[in-house]
PDB file of N, CA and C in Angstrom:
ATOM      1  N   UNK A   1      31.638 109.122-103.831  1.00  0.00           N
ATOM      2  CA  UNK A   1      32.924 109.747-103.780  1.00  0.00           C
ATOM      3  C   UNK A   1      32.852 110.886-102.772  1.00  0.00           C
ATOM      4  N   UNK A   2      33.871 111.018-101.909  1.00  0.00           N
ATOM      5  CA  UNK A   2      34.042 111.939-100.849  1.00  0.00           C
ATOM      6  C   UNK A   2      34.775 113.448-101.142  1.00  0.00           C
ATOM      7  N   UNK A   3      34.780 114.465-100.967  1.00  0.00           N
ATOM      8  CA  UNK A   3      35.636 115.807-101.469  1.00  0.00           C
ATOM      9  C   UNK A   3      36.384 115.957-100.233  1.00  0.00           C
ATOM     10  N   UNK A   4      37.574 116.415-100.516  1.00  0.00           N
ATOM     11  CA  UNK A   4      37.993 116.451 -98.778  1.00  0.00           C
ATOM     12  C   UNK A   4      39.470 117.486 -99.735  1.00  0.00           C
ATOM     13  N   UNK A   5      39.572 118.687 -98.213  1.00  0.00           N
ATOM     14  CA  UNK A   5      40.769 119.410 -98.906  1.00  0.00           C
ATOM     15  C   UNK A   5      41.751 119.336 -97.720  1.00  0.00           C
ATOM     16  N   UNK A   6      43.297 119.265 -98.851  1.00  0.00           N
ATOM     17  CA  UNK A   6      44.591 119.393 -97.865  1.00  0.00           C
ATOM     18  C   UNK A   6      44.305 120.542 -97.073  1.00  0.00           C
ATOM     19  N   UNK A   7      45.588 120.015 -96.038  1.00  0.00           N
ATOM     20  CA  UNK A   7      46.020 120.925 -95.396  1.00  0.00           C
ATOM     21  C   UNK A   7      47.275 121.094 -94.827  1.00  0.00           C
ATOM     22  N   UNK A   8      48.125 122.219 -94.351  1.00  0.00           N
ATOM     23  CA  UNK A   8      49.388 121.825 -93.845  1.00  0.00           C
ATOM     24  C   UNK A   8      49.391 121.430 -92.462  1.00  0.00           C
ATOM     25  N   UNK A   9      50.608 120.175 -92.121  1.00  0.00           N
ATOM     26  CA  UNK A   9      50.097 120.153 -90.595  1.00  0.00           C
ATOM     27  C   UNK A   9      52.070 119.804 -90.321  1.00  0.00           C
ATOM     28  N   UNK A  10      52.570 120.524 -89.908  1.00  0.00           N
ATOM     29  CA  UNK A  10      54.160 120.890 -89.577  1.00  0.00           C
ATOM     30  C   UNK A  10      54.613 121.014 -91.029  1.00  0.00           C
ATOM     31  N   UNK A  11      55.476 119.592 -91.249  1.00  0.00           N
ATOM     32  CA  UNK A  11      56.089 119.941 -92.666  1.00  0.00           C
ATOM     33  C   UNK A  11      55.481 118.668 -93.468  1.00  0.00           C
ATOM     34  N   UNK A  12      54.313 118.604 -93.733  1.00  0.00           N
ATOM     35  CA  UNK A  12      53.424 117.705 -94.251  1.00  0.00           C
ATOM     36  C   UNK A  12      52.576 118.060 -95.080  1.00  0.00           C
ATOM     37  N   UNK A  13      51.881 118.263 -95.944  1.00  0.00           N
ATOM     38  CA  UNK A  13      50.253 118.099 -96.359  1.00  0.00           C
ATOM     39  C   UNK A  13      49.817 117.021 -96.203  1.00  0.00           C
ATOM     40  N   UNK A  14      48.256 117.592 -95.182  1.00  0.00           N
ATOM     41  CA  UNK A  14      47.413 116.273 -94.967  1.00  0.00           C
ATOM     42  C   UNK A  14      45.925 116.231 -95.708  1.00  0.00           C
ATOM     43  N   UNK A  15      45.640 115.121 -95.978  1.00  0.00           N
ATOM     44  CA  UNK A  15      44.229 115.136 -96.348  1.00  0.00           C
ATOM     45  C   UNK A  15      43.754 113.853 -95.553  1.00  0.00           C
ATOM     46  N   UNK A  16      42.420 114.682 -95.051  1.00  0.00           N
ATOM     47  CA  UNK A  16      41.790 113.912 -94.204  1.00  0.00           C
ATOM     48  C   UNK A  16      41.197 112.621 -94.650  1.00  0.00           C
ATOM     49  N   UNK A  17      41.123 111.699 -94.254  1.00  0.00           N
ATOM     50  CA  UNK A  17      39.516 110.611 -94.833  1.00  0.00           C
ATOM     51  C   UNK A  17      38.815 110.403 -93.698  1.00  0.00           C
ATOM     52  N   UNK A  18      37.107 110.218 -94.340  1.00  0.00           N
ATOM     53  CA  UNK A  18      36.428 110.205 -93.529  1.00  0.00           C
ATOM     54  C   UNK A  18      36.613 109.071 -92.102  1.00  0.00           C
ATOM     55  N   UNK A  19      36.086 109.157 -91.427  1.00  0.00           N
ATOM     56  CA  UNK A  19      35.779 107.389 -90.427  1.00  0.00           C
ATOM     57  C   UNK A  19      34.983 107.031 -91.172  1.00  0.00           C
ATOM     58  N   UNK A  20      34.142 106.896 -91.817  1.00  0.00           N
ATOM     59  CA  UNK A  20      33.065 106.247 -91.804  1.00  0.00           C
ATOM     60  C   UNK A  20      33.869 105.241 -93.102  1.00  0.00           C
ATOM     61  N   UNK A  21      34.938 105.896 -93.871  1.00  0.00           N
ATOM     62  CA  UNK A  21      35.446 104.562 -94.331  1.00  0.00           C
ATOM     63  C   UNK A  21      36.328 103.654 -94.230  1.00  0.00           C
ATOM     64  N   UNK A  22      36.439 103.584 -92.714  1.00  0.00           N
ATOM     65  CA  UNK A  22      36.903 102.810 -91.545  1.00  0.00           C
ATOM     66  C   UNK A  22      38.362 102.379 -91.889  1.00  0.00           C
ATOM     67  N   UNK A  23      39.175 103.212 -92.303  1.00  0.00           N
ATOM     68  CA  UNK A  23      40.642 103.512 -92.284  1.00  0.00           C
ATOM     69  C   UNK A  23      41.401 103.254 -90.915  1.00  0.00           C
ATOM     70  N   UNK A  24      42.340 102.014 -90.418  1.00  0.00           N
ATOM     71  CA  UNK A  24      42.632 101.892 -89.472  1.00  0.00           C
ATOM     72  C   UNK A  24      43.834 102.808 -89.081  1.00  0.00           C
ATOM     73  N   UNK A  25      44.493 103.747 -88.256  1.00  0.00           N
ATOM     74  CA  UNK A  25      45.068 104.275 -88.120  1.00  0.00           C
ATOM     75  C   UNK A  25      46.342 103.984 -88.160  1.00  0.00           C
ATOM     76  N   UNK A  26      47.383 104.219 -88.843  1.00  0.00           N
ATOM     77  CA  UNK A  26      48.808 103.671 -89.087  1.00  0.00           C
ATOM     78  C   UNK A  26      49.034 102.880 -90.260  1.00  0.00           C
ATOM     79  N   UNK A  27      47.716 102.681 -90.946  1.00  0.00           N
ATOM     80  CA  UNK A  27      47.788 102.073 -91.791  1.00  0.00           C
ATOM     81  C   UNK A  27      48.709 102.617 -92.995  1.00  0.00           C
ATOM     82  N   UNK A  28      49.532 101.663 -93.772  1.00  0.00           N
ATOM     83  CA  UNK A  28      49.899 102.595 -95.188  1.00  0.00           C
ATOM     84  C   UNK A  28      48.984 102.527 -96.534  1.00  0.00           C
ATOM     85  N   UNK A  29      49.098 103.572 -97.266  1.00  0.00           N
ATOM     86  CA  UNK A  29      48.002 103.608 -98.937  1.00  0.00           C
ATOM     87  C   UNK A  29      48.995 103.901 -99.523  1.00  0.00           C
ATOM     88  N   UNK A  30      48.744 103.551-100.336  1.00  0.00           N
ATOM     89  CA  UNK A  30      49.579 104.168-101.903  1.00  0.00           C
ATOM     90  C   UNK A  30      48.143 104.735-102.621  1.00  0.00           C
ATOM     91  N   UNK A  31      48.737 105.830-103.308  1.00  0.00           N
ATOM     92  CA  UNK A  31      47.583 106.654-103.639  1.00  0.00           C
ATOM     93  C   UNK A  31      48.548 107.128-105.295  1.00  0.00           C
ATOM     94  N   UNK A  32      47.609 107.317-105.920  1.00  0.00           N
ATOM     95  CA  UNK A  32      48.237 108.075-107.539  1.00  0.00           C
ATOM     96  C   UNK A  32      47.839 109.087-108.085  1.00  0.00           C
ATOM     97  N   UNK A  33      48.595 109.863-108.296  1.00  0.00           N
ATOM     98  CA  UNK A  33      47.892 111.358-109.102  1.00  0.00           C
ATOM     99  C   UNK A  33      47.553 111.343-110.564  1.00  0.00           C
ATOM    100  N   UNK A  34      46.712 111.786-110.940  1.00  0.00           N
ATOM    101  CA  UNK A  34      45.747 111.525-112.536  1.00  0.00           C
ATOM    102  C   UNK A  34      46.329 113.293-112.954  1.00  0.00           C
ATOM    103  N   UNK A  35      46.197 113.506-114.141  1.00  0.00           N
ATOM    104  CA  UNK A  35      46.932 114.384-114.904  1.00  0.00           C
ATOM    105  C   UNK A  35      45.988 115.588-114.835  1.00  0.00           C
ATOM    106  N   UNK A  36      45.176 115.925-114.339  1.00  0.00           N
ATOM    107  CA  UNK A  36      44.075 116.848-113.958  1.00  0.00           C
ATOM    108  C   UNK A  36      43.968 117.141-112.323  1.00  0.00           C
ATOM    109  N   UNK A  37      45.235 116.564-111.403  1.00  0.00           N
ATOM    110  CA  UNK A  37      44.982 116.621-110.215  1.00  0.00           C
ATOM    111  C   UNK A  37      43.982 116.559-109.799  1.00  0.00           C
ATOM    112  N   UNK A  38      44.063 114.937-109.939  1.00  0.00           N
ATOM    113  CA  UNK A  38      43.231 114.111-109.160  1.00  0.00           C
ATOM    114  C   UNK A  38      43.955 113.233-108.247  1.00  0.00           C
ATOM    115  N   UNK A  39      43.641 112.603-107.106  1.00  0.00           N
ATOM    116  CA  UNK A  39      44.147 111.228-106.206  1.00  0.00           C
ATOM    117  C   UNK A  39      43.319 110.551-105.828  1.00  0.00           C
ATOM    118  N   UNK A  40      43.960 108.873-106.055  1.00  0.00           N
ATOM    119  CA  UNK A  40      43.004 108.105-106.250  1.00  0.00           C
ATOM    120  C   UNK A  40      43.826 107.222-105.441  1.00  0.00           C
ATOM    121  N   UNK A  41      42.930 107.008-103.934  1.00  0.00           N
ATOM    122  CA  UNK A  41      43.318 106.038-103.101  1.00  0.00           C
ATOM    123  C   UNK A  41      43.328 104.101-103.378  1.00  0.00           C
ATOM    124  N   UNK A  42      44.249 104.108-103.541  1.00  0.00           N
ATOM    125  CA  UNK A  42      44.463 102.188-103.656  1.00  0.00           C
ATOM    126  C   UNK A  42      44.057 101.872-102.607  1.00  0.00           C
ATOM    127  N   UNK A  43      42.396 101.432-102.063  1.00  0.00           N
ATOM    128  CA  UNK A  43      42.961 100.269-100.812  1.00  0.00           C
ATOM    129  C   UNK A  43      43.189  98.844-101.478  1.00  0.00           C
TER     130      UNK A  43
END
């Protein structure tokens, strides 16, 4: 598991993912928040 923190980038929050888990760019995720703020990427 990777730690990675938001950030603001215009009128967005972004969170980064690594390359190395070869995320093609433009791609879409659906992602879900757990009740302890957590997110948990669907690929």
């Amino acid at each position: 598991m990777d730690t990675v923190k938001a950030r603001i980038q215009g009128n967005a929050t972004v969170v980064t993912i690594s390359k190395s888990l070869n995320v093609k760019p433009g791609t879409e995720y659906r992602f879900t928040k757990g009740q302890i703020v957590k997110f948990k990427l669907n690929i």
